[in-house]
PDB file of N, CA and C in Angstrom:
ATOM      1  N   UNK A   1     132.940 105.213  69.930  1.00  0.00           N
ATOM      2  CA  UNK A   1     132.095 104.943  71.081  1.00  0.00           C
ATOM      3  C   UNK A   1     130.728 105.593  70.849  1.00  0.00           C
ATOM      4  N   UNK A   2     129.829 104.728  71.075  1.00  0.00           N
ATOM      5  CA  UNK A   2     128.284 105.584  70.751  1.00  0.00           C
ATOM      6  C   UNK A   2     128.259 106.104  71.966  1.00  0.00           C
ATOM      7  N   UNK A   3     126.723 107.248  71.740  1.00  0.00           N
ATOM      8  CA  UNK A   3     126.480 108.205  72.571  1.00  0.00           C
ATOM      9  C   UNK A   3     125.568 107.628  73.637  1.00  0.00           C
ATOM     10  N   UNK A   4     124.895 106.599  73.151  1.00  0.00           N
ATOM     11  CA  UNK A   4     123.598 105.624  73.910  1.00  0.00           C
ATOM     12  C   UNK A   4     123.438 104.552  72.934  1.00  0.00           C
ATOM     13  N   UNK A   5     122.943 103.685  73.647  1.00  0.00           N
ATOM     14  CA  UNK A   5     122.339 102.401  73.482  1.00  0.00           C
ATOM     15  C   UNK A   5     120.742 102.613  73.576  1.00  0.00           C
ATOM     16  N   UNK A   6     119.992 101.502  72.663  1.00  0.00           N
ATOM     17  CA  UNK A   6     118.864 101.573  72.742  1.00  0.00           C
ATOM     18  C   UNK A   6     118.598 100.176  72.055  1.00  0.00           C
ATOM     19  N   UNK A   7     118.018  99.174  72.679  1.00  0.00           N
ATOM     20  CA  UNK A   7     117.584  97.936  72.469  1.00  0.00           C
ATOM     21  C   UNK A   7     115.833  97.425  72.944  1.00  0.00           C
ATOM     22  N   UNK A   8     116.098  96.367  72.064  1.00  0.00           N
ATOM     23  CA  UNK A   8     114.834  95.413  72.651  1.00  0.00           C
ATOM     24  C   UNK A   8     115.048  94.031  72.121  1.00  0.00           C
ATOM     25  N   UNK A   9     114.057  92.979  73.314  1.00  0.00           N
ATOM     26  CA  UNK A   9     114.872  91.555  73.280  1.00  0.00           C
ATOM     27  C   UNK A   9     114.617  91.096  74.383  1.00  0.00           C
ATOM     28  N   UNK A  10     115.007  90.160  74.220  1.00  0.00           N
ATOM     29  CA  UNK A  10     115.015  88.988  75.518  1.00  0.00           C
ATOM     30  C   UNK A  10     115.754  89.677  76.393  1.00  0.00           C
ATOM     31  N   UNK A  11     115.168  89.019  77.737  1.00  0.00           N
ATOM     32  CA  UNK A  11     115.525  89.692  79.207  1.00  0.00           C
ATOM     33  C   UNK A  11     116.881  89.734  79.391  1.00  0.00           C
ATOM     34  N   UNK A  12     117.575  88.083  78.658  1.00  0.00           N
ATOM     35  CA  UNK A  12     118.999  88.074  79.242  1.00  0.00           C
ATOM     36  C   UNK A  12     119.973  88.806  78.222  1.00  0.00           C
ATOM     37  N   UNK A  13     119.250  88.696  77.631  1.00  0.00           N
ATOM     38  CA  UNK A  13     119.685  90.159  76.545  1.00  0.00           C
ATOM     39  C   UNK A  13     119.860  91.269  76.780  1.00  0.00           C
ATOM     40  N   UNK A  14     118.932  91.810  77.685  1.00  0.00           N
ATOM     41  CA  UNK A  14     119.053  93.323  78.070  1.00  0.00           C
ATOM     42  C   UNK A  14     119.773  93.066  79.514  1.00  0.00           C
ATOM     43  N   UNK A  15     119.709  92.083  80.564  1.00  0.00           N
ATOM     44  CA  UNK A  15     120.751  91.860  81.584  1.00  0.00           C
ATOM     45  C   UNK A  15     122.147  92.001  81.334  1.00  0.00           C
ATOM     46  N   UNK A  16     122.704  91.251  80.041  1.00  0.00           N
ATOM     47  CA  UNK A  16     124.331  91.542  79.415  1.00  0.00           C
ATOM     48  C   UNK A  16     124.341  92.583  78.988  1.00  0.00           C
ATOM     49  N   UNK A  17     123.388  93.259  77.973  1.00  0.00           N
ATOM     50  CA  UNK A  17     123.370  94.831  77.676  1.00  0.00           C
ATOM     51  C   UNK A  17     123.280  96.079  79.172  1.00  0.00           C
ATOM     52  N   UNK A  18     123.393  95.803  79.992  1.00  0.00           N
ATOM     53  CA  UNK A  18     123.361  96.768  81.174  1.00  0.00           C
ATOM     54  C   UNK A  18     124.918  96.528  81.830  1.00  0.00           C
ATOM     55  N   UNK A  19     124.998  94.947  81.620  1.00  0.00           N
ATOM     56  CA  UNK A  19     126.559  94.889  82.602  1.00  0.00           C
ATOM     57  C   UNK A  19     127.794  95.429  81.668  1.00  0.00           C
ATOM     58  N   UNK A  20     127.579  95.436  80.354  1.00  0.00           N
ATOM     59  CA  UNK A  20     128.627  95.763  78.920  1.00  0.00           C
ATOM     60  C   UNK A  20     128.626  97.290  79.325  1.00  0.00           C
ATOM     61  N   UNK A  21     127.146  97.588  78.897  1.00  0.00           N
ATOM     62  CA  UNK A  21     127.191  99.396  79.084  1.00  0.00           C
ATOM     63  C   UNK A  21     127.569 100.100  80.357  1.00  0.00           C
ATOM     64  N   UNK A  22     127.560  99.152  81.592  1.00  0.00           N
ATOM     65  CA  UNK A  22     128.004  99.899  82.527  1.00  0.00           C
ATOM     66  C   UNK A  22     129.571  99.887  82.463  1.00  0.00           C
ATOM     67  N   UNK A  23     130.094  99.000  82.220  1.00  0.00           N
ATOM     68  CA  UNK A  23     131.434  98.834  81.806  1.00  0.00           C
ATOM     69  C   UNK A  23     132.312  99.785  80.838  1.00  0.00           C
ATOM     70  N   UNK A  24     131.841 100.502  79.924  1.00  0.00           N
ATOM     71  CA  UNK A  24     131.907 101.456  79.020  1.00  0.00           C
ATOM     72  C   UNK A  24     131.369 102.704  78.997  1.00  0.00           C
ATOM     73  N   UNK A  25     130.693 102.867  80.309  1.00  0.00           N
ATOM     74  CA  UNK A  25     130.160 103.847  80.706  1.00  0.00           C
ATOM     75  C   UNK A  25     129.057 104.744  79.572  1.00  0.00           C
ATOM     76  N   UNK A  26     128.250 103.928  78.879  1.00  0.00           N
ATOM     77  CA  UNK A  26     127.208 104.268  77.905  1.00  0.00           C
ATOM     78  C   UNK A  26     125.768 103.944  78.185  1.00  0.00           C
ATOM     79  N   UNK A  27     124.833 105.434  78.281  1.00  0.00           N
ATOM     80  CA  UNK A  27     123.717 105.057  78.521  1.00  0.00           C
ATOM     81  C   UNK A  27     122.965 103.968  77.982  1.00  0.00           C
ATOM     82  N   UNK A  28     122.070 103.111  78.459  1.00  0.00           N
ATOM     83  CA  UNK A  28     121.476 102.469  77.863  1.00  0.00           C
ATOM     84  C   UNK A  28     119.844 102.344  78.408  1.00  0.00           C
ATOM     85  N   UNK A  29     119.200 102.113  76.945  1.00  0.00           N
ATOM     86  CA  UNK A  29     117.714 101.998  77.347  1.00  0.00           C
ATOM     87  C   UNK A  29     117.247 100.889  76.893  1.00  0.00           C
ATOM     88  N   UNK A  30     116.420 100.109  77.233  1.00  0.00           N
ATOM     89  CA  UNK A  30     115.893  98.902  76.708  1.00  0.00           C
ATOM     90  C   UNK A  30     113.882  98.639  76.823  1.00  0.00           C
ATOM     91  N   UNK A  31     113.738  98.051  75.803  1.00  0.00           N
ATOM     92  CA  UNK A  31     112.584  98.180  75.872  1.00  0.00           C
ATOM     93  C   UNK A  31     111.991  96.666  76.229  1.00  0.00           C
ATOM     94  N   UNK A  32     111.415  96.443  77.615  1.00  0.00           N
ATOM     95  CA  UNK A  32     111.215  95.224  78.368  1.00  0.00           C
ATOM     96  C   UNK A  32     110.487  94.341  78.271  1.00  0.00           C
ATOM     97  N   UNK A  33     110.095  92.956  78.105  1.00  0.00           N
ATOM     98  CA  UNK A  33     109.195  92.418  77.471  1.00  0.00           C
ATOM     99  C   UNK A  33     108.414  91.452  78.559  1.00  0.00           C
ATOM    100  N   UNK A  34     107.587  92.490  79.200  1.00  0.00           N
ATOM    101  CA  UNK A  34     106.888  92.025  80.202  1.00  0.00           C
ATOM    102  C   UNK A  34     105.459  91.817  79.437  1.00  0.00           C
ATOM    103  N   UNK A  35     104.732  90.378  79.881  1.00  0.00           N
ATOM    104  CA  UNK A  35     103.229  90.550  79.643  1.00  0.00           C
ATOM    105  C   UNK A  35     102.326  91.550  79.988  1.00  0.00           C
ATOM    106  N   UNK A  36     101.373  92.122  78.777  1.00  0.00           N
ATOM    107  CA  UNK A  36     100.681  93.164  79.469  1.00  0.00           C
ATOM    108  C   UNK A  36      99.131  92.250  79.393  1.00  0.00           C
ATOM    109  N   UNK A  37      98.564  92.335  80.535  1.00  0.00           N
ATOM    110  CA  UNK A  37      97.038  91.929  80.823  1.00  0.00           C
ATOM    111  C   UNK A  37      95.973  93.113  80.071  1.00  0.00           C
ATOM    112  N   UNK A  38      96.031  94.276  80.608  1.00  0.00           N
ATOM    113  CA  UNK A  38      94.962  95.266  80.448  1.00  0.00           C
ATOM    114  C   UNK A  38      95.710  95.951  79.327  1.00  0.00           C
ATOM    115  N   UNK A  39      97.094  97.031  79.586  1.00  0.00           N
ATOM    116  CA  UNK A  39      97.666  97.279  78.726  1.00  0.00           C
ATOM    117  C   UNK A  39      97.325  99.196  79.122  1.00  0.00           C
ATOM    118  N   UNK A  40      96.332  99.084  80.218  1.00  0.00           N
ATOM    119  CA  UNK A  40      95.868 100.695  81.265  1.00  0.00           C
ATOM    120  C   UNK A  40      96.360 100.853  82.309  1.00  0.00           C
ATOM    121  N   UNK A  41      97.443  99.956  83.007  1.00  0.00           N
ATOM    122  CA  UNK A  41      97.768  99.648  84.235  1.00  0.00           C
ATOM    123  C   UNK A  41      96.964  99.377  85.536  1.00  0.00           C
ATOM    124  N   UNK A  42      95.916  99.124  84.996  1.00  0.00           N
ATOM    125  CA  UNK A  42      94.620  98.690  86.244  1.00  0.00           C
ATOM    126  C   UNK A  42      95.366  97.402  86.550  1.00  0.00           C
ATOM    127  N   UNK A  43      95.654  96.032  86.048  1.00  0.00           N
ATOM    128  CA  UNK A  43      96.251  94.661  86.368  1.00  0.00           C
ATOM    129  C   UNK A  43      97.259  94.535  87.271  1.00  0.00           C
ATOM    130  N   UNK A  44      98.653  95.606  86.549  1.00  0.00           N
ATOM    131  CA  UNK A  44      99.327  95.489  87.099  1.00  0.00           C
ATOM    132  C   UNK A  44     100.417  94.257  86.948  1.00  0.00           C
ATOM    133  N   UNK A  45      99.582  93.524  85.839  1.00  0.00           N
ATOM    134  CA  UNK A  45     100.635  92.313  85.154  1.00  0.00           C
ATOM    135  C   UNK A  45     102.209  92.252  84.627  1.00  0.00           C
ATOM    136  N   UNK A  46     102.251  93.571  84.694  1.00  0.00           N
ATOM    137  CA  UNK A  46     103.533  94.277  83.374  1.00  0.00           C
ATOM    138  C   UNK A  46     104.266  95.073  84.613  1.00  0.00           C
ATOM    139  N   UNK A  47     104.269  94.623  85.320  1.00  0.00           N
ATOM    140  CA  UNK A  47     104.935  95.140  86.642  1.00  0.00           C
ATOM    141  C   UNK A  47     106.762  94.564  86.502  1.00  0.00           C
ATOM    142  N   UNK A  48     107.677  95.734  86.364  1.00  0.00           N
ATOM    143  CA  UNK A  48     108.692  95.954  86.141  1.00  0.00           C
ATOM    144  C   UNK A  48     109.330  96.261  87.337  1.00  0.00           C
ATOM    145  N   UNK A  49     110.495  95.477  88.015  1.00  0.00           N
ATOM    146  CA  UNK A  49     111.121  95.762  89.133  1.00  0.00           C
ATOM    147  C   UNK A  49     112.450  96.958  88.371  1.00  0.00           C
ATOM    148  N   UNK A  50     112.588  97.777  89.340  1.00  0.00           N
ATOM    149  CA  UNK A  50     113.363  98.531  89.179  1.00  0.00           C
ATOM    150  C   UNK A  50     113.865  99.359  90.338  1.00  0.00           C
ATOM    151  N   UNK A  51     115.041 100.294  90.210  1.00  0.00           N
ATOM    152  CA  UNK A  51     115.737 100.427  91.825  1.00  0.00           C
ATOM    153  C   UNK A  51     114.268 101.471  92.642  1.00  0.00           C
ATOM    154  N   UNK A  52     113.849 101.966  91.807  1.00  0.00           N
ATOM    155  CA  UNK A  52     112.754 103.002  92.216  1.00  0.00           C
ATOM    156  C   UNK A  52     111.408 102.175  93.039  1.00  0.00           C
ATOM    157  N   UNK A  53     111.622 100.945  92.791  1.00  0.00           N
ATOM    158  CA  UNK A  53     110.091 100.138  93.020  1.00  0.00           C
ATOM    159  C   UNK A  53     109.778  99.452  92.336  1.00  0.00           C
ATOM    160  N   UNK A  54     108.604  98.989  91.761  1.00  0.00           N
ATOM    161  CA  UNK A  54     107.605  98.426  90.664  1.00  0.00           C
ATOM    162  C   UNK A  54     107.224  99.537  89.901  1.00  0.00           C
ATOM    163  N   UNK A  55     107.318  99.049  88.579  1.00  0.00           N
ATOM    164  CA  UNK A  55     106.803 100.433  87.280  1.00  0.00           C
ATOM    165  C   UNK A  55     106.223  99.356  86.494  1.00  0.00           C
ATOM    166  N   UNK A  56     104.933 100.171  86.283  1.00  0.00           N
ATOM    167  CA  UNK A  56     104.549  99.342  85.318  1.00  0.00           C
ATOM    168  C   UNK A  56     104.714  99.349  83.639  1.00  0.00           C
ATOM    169  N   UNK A  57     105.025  98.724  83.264  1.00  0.00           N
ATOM    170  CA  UNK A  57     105.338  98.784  81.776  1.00  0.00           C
ATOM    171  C   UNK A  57     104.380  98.901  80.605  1.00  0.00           C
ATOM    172  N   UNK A  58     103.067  98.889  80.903  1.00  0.00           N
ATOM    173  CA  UNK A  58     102.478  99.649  79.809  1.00  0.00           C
ATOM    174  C   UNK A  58     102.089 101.029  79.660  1.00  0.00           C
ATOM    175  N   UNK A  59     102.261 101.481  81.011  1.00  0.00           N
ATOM    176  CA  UNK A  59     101.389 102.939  81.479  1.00  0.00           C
ATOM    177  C   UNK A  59     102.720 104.235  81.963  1.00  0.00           C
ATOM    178  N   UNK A  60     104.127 103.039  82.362  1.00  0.00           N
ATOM    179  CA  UNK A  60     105.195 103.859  82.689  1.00  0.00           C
ATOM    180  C   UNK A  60     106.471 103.559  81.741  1.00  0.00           C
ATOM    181  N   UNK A  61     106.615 102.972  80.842  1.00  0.00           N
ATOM    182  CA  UNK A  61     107.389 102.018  80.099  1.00  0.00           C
ATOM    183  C   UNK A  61     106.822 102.067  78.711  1.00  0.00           C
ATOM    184  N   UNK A  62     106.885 101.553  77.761  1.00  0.00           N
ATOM    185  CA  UNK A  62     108.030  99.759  78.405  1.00  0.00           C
ATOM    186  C   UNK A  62     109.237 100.163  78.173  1.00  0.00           C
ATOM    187  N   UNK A  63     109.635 101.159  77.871  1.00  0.00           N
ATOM    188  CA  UNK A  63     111.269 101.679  77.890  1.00  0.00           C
ATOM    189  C   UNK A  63     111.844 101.866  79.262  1.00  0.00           C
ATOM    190  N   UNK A  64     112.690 101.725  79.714  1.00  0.00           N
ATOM    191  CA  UNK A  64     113.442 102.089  80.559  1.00  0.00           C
ATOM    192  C   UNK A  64     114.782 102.220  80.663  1.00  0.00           C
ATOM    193  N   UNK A  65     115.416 102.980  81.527  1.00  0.00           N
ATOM    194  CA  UNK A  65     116.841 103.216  81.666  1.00  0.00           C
ATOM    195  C   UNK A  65     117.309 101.752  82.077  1.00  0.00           C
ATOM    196  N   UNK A  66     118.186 101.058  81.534  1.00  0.00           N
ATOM    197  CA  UNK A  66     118.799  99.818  81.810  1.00  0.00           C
ATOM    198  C   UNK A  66     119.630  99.340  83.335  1.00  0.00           C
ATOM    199  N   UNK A  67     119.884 100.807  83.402  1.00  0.00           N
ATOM    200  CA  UNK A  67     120.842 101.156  84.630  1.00  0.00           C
ATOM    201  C   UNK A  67     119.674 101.559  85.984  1.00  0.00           C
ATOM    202  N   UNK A  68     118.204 101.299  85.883  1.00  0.00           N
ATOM    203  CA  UNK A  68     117.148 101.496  86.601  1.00  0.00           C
ATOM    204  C   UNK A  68     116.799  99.976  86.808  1.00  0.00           C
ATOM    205  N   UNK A  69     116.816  99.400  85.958  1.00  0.00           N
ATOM    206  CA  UNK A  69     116.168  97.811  86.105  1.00  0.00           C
ATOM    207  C   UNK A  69     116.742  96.551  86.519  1.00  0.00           C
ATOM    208  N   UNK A  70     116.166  96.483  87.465  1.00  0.00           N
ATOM    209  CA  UNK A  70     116.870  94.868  88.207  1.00  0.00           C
ATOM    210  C   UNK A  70     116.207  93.788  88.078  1.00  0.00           C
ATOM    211  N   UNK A  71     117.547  93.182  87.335  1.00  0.00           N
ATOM    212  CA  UNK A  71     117.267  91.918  86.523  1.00  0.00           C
ATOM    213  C   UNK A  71     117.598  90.960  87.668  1.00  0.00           C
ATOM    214  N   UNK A  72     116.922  89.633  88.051  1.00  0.00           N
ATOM    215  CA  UNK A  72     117.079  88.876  89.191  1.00  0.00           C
ATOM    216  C   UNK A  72     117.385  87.534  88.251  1.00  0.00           C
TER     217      UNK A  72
END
């Protein structure tokens, strides 16, 4: 059993990688592949839903805890 997960990839990629790892109880992080506009977080383009709110993914990210991000 690994200690953590750590990916990057397509969205529905990291959606099955969160429902597997929660299942097995293994951290996981994924790195999200949102468009970035500015890439300073002035835009706000790269705006990442997550249980906390909106994060933006160039300025707060683009990694995140898998088990933070809600995939719709």
């Amino acid at each position: 059993k690994p200690d953590i997960l750590l990916a990057c990839g397509p969205t529905p990629m990291l959606k099955a990688l969160k429902i597997l790892m929660a299942e097995y109880d293994i951290p996981a992080y994924g790195s999200v592949e949102e468009r970035m506009g500015c890439g300073m977080g002035g835009c706000a383009v790269c705006a990442c839903k997550t249980k906390d709110g909106y994060k933006k993914a160039c300025v707060e990210g683009p990694v995140f805890p898998l088990s933070e991000v809600v995939f719709e």
